[in-house]
Protein backbone atom coordinates (compact mmCIF):
# COMPACT_ATOMS: atom_id res chain seq x y z
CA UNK A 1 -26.27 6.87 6.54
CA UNK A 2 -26.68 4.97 3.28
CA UNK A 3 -29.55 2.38 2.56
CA UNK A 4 -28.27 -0.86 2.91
CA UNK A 5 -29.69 -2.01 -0.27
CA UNK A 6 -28.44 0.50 -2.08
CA UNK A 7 -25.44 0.33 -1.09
CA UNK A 8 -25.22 -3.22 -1.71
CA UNK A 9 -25.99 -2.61 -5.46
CA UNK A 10 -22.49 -0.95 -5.96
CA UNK A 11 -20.71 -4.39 -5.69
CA UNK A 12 -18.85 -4.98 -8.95
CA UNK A 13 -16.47 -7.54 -10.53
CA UNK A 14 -12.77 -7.57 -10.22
CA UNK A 15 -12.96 -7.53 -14.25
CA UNK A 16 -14.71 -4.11 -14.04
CA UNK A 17 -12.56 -2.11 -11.30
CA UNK A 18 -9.29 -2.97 -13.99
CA UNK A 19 -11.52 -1.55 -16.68
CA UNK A 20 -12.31 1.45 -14.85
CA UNK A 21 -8.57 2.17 -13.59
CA UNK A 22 -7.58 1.30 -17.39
CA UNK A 23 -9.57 4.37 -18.15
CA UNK A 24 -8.44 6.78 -15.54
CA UNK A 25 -4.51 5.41 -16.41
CA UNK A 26 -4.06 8.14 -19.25
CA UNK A 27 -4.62 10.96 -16.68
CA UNK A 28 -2.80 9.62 -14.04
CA UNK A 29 0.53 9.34 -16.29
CA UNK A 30 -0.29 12.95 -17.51
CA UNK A 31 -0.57 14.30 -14.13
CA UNK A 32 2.39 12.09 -12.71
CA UNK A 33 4.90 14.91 -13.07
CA UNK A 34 2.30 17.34 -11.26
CA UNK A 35 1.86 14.91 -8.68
CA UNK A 36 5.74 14.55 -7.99
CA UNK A 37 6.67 18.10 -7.91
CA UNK A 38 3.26 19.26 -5.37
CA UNK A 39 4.43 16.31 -3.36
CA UNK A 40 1.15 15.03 -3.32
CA UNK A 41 -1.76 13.76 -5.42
CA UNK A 42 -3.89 16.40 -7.20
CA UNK A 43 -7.64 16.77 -6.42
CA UNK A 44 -8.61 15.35 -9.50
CA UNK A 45 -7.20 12.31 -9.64
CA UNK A 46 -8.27 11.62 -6.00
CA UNK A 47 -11.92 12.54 -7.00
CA UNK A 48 -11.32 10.10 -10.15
CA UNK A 49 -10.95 7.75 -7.50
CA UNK A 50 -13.20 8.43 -5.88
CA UNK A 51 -15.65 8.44 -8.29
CA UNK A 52 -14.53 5.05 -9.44
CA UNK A 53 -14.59 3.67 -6.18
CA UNK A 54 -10.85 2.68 -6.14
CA UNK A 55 -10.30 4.07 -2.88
CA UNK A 56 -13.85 2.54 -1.58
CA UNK A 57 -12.73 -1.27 -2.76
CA UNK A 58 -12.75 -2.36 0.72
CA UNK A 59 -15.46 -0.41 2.82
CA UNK A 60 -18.19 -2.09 3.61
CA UNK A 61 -21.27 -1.84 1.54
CA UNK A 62 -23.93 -1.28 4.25
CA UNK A 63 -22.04 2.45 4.19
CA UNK A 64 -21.90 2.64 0.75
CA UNK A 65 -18.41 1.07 -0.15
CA UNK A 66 -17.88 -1.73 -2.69
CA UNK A 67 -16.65 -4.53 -0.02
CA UNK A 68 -14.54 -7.03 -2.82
CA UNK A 69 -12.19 -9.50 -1.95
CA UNK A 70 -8.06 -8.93 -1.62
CA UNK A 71 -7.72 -9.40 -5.69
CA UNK A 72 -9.41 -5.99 -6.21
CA UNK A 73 -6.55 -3.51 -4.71
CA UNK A 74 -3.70 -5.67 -5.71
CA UNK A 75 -4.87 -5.53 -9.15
CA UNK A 76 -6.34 -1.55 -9.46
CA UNK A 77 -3.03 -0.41 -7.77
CA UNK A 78 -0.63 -2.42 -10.26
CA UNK A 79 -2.38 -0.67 -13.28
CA UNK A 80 -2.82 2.61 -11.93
CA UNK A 81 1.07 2.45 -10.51
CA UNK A 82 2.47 1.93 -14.75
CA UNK A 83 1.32 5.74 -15.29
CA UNK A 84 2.05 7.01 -11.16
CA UNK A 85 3.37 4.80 -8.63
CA UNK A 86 2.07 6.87 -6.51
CA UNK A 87 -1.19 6.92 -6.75
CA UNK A 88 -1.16 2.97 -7.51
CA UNK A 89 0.51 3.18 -3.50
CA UNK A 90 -2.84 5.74 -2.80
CA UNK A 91 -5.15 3.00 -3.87
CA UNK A 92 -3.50 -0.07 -2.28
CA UNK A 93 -1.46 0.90 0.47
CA UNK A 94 -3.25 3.74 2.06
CA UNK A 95 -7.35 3.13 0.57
CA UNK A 96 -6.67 -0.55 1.98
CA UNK A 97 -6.87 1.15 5.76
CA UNK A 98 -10.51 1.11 5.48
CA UNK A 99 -10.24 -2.17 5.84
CA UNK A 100 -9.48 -1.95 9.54
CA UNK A 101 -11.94 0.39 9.70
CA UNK A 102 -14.67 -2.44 8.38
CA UNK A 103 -13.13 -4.19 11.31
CA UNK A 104 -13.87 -2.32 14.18
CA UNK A 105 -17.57 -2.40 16.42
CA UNK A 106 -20.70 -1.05 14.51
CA UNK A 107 -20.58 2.31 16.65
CA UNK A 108 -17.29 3.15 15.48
CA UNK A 109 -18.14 2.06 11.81
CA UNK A 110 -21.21 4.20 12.49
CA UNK A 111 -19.39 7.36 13.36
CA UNK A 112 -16.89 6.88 10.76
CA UNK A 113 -18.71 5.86 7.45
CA UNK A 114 -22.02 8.21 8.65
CA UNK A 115 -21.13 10.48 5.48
CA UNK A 116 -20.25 7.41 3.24
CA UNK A 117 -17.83 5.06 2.10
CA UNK A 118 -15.47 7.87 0.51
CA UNK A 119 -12.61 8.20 3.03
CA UNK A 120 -9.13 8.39 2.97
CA UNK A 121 -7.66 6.82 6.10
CA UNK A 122 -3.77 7.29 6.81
CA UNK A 123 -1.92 5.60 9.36
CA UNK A 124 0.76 6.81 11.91
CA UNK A 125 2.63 3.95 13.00
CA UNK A 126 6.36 4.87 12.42
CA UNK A 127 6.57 6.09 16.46
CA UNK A 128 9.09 8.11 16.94
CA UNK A 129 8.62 10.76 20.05
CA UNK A 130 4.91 9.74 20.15
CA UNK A 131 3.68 8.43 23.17
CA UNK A 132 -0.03 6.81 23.90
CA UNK A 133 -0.88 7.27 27.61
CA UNK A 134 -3.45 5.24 29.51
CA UNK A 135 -5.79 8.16 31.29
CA UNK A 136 -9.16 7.81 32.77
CA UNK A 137 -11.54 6.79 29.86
CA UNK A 138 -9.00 6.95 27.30
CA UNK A 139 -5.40 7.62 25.92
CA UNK A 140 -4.44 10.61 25.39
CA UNK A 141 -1.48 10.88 21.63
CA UNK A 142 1.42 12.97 22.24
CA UNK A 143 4.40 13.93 19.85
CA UNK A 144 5.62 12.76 16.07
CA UNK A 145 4.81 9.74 14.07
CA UNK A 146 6.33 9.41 10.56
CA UNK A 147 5.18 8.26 6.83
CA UNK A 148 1.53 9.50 7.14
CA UNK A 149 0.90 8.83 3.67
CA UNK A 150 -1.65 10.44 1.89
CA UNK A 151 -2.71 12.59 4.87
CA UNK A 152 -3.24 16.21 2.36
CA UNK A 153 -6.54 14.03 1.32
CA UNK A 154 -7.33 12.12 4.63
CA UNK A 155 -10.14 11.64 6.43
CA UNK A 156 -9.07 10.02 9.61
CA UNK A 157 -5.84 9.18 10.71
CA UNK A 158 -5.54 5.49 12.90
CA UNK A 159 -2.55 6.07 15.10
CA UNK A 160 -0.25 2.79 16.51
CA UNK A 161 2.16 1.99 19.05
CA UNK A 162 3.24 1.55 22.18
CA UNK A 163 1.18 2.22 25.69
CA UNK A 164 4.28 2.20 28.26
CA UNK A 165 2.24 2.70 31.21
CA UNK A 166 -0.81 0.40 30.30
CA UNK A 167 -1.67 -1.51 33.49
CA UNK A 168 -2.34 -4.74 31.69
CA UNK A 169 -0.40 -4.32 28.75
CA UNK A 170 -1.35 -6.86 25.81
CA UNK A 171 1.09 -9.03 23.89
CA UNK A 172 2.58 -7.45 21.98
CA UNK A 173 1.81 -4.40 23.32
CA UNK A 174 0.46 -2.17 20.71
CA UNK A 175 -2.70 -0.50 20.65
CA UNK A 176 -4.30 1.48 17.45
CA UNK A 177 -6.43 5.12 18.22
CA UNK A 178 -8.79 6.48 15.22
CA UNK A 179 -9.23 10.20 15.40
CA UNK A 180 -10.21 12.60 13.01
CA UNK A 181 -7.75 14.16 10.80
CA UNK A 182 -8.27 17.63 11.92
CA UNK A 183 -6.85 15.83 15.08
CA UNK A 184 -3.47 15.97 13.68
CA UNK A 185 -0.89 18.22 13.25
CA UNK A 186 1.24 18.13 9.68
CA UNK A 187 4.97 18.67 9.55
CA UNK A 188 5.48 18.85 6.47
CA UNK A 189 8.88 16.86 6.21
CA UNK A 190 8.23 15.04 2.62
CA UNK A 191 11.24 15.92 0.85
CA UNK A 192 12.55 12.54 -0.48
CA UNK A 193 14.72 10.89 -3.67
CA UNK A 194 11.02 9.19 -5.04
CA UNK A 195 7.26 8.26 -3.92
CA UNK A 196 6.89 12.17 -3.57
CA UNK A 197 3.43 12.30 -4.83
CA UNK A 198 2.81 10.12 -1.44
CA UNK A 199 2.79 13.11 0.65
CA UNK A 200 3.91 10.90 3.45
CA UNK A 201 4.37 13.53 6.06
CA UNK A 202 4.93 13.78 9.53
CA UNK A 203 1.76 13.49 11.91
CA UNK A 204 1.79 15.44 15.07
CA UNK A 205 -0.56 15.18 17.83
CA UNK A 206 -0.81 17.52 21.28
CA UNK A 207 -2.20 16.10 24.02
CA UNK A 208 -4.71 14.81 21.97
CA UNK A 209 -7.48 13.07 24.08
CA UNK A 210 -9.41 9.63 22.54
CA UNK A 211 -12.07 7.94 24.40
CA UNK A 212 -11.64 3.53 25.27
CA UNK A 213 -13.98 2.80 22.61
CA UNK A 214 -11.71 4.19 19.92
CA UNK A 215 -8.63 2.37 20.74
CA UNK A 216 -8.07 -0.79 20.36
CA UNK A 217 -5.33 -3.54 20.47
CA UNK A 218 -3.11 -4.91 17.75
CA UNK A 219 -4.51 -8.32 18.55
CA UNK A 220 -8.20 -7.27 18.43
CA UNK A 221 -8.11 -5.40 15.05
CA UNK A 222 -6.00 -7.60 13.06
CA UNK A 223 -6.14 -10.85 15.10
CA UNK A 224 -9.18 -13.70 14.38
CA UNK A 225 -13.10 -12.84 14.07
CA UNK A 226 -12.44 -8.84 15.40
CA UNK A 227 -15.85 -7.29 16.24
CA UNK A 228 -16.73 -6.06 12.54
CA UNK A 229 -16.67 -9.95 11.03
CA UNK A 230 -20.51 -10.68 12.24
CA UNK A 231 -21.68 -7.74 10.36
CA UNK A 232 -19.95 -8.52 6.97
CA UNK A 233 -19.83 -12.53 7.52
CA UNK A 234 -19.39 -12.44 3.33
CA UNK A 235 -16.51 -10.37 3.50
CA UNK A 236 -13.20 -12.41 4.59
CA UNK A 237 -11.11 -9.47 4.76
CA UNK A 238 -12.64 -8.17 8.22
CA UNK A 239 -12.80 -11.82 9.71
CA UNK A 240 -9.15 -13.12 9.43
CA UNK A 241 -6.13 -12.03 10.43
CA UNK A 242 -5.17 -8.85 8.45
CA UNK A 243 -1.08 -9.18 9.07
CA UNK A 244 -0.38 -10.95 5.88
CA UNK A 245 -3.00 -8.73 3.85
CA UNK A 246 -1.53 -5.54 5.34
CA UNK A 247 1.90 -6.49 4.10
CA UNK A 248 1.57 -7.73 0.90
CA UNK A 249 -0.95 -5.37 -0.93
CA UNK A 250 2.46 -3.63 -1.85
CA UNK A 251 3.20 -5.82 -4.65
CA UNK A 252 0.53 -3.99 -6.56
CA UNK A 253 2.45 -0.31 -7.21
CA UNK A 254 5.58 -2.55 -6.99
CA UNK A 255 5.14 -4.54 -10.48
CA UNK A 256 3.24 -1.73 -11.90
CA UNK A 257 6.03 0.53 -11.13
CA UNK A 258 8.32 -1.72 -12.87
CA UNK A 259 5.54 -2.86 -15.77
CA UNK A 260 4.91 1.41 -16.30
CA UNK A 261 8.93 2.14 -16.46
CA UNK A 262 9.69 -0.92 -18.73
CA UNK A 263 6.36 0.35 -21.26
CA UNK A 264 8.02 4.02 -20.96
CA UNK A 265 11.73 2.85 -22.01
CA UNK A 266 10.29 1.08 -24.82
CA UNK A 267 8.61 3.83 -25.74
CA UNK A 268 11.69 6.03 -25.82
CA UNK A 269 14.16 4.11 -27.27
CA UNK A 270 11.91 2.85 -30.13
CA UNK A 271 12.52 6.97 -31.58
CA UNK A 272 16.07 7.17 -29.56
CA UNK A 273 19.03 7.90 -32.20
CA UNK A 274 22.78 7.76 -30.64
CA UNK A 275 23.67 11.08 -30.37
CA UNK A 276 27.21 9.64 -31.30
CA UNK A 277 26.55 7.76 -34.22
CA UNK A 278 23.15 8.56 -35.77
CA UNK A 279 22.61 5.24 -35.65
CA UNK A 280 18.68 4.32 -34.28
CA UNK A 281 19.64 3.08 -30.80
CA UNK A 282 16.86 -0.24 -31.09
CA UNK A 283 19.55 -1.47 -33.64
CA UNK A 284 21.75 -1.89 -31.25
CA UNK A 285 22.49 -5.55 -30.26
CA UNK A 286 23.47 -4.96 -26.33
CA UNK A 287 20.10 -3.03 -26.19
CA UNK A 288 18.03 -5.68 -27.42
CA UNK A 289 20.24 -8.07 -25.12
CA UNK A 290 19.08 -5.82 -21.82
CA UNK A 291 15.97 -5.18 -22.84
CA UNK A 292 15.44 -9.20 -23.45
CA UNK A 293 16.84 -9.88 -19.89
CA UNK A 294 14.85 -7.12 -18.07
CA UNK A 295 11.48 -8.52 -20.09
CA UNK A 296 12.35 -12.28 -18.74
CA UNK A 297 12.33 -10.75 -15.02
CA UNK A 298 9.67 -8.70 -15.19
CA UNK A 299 7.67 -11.91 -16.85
CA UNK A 300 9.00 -13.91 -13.68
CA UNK A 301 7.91 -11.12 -11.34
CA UNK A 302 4.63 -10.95 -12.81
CA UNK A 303 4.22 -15.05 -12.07
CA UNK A 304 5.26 -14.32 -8.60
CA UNK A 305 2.29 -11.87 -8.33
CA UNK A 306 0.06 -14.60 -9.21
CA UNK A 307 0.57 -16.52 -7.03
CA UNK A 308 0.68 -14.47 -4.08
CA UNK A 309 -2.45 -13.16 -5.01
CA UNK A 310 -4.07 -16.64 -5.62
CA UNK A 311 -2.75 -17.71 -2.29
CA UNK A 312 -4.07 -15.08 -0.26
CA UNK A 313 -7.58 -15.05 -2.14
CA UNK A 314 -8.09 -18.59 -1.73
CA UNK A 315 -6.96 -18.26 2.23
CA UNK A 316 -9.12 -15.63 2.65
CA UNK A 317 -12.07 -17.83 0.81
CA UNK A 318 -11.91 -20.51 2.58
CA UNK A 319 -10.99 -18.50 5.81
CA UNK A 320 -7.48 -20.45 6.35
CA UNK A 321 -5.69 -19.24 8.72
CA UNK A 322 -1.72 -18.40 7.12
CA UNK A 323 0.77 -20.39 9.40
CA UNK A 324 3.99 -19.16 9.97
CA UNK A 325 5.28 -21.68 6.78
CA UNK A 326 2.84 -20.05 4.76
CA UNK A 327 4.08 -16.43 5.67
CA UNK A 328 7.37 -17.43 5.22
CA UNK A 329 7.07 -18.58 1.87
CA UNK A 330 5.13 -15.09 0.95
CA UNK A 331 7.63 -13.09 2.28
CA UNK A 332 10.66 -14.52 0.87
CA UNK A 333 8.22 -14.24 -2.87
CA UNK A 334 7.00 -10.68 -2.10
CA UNK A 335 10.79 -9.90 -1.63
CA UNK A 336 11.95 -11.66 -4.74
CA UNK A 337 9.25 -9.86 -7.18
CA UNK A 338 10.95 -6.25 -5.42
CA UNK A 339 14.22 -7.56 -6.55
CA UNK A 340 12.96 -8.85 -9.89
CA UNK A 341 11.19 -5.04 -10.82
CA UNK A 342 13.88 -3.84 -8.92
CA UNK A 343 16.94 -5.41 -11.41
CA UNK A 344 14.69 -4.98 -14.79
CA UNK A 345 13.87 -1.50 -14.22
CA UNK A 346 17.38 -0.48 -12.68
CA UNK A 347 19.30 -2.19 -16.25
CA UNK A 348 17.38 -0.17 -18.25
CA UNK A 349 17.91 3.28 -17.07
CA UNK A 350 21.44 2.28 -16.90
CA UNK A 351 21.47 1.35 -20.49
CA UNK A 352 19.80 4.79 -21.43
CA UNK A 353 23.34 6.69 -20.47
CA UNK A 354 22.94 10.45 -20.03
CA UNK A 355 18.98 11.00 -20.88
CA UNK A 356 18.26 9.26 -17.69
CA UNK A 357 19.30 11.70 -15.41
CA UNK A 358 16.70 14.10 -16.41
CA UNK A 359 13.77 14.63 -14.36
CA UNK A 360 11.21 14.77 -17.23
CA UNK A 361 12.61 10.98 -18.08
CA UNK A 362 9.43 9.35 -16.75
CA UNK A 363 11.56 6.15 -16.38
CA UNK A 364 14.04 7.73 -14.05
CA UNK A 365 10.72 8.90 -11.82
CA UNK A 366 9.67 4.97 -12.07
CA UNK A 367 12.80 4.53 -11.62
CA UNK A 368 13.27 6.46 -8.17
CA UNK A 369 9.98 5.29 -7.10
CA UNK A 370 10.66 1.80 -7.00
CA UNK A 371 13.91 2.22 -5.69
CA UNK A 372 12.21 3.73 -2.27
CA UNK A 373 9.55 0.97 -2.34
CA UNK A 374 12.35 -1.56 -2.62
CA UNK A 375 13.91 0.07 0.85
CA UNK A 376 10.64 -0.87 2.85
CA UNK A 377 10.94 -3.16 5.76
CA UNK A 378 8.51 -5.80 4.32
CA UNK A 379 10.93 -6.44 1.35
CA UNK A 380 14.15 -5.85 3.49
CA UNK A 381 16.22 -8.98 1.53
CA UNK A 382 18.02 -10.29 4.58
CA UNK A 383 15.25 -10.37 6.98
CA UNK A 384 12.66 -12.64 4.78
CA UNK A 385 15.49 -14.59 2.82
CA UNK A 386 16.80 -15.19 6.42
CA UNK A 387 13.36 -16.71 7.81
CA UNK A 388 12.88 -18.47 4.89
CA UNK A 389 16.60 -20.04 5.06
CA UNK A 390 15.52 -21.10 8.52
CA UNK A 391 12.13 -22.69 8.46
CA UNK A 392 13.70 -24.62 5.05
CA UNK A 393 16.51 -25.55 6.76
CA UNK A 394 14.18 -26.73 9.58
CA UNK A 395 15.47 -24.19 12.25
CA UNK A 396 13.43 -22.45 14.72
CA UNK A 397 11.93 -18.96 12.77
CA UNK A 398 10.11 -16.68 14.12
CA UNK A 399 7.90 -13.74 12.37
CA UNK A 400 10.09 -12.11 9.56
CA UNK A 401 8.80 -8.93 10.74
CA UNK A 402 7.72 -7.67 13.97
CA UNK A 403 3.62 -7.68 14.99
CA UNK A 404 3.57 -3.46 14.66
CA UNK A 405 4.56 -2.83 11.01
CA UNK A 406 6.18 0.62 10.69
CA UNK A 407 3.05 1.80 8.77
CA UNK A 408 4.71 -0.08 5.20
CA UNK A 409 7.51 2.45 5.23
């Protein structure tokens, strides 16, 4: 296991993980066609990660990990998503699982950091014929849960839902297992419009047996002060509750999608001449018109990020608990910046006419990415708009999305 004080000396500033994924950016926009087409992310950018500690922001530094605040991943995945969305989504989305991890007992954490900080930990939580089953001294996992993302490179795998036949069933009743990936069986079912490099597959498990100590409730893990808090007391991220943390670290690969495809058409149509009229396409006055508009959003969307990340970071400081006002106003913000990138990025690949339907147009790829991160359930427009209508309005609102999130997807 790592020295403690060594492991403490890796902490670094927010200022220096953006300079280090600023460096790494180049490589991961050269490899971003590579990374779509083998459907998941080549070994070396996950060992540039690695190495940079971008997929360690989070673990706890007693094992080696860099344990910094919720600005960190928000911040690494937005400027690693302008070259690959999809590795910005490895960094945020999937490397912020170790946070659970840091929030589990100290023998769990001991078994699985005793090789280090550099994990991958995917999540099954999309149930769809898996069961969990209450046993003696344990649960045993049974059948298919969807969207593992980033399983080719995991680790572990932390496995949610339902227990039907608990005998004291927890509200709500959802329980989380960690097992080791070579626990799981892949199905390799991937085969989607954008996101490819994900390699969000299908996670299998048969009759799969995990002792009590490795399962734990929804409540326990993400609720208030879980086990891990006492032994990181400076790190807010395992003391309060996780919910809103879990569901926003999105907005990362989401603007950077949108920043890397706006950078990429500017790029393009800077040289672009109108096949039609030999005419330099920037000349034209409805391009600088769209280009203008999609600019202004992307400006707003950026503002929006802001302050969802100042919000959260300043929660998490002075460990406020969100209320259900305060997660209503996040959600119906986090949903508004996906609609924002969403609008900028989807005028300008209409406004490029026939060169956007090739695959090698890296702003169609940005383009298809962001239009499946825009069809997640935490930015489903109805939903949070709906909530937020309400608890305006001063109606009764509940949560704008159920306890068990289907694993971001």
């Amino acid at each position: 296991m790592p020295d403690t004080a060594a492991a403490t000396d890796l902490r670094v500033s927010l200022e220096e993980i953006c300079a280090r994924t600023e460096a790494l950016l180049p490589g991961f926009r050269e490899r971003a066609a590579e990374t779509e087409q083998n459907r998941k992310l080549p070994k070396e950018s996950v060992d540039e990660l690695y190495d940079a500690g971008l997929l360690q922001l989070f673990a706890p530094t007693r094992y080696g990990g860099l344990e910094l605040d919720w600005p960190a991943i928000v911040h690494a995945s937005r400027i690693a998503a302008r070259g690959c969305a999809s590795t910005g989504w490895m960094i945020s989305v999937v490397g912020g699982h170790i946070a659970i991890a840091g929030r589990f007992t100290k023998a769990v954490q001991d078994e699985i950091f005793k090789d280090g900080a550099r994990h991958v930990i995917t999540t099954a939580s999309a149930q769809t014929t898996g069961t969990i089953t209450k046993v003696d001294g344990g649960y045993r996992l049974n059948g298919v849960w969807r969207f593992g993302s980033g399983i080719d490179h995991a680790t572990w795998v932390m496995v949610t839902g339902r227990c039907d036949n608990h005998p004291n069933p927890p509200t709500p009743n959802v329980f989380r297992a960690t097992v080791p990936r070579e626990a799981a069986h892949v199905d390799d079912t991937w085969h989607v419009a954008g996101m490819r490099g994900t390699g969000s597959k299908d996670i299998r498990f048969e009759d799969r047996f995990v002792e009590d100590d490795w399962v734990v409730t929804s409540q326990s893990s993400f609720g208030l002060h879980p086990p891990g808090a006492e032994l990181a007391p400076d790190a807010y991220l395992f003391d309060v509750p996780f919910m809103p943390y879990f569901t926003n670290w999105m907005i990362g690969p989401v603007l950077g999608c949108a920043e890397g495809a706006f950078n990429e058409y500017l790029a393009a149509t800077k040289k672009r001449i109108g096949a039609m009229t030999g005419v330099t396409v920037a000349e034209q006055q409805t391009v600088q018109v769209r280009l203008a508009e999609s600019s202004s959003e992307l400006d707003c969307a950026r503002l929006i990020f802001d302050k969802i990340t100042d919000v959260m970071h300043r929660a998490g400081i002075e460990r406020r608990i969100l209320t259900d006002e305060d997660n209503a106003v996040l959600n119906r913000d986090r949903v508004y910046l996906t609609r924002l990138c969403y609008n900028a990025v989807q005028r300008l690949v209409s406004q490029m006419g026939a060169t956007a339907i090739f695959d090698t147009n890296p702003v169609q790829r940005h383009w298809r990415d962001l239009s499946v991160m825009a069809s997640q359930m935490g930015v489903n427009w109805d939903m949070n708009m709906t909530t937020y209508g309400k608890y305006a309005l001063g109606l009764p609102f509940g949560k704008p999305k159920p306890e068990h999130a289907p694993s971001n997807k």
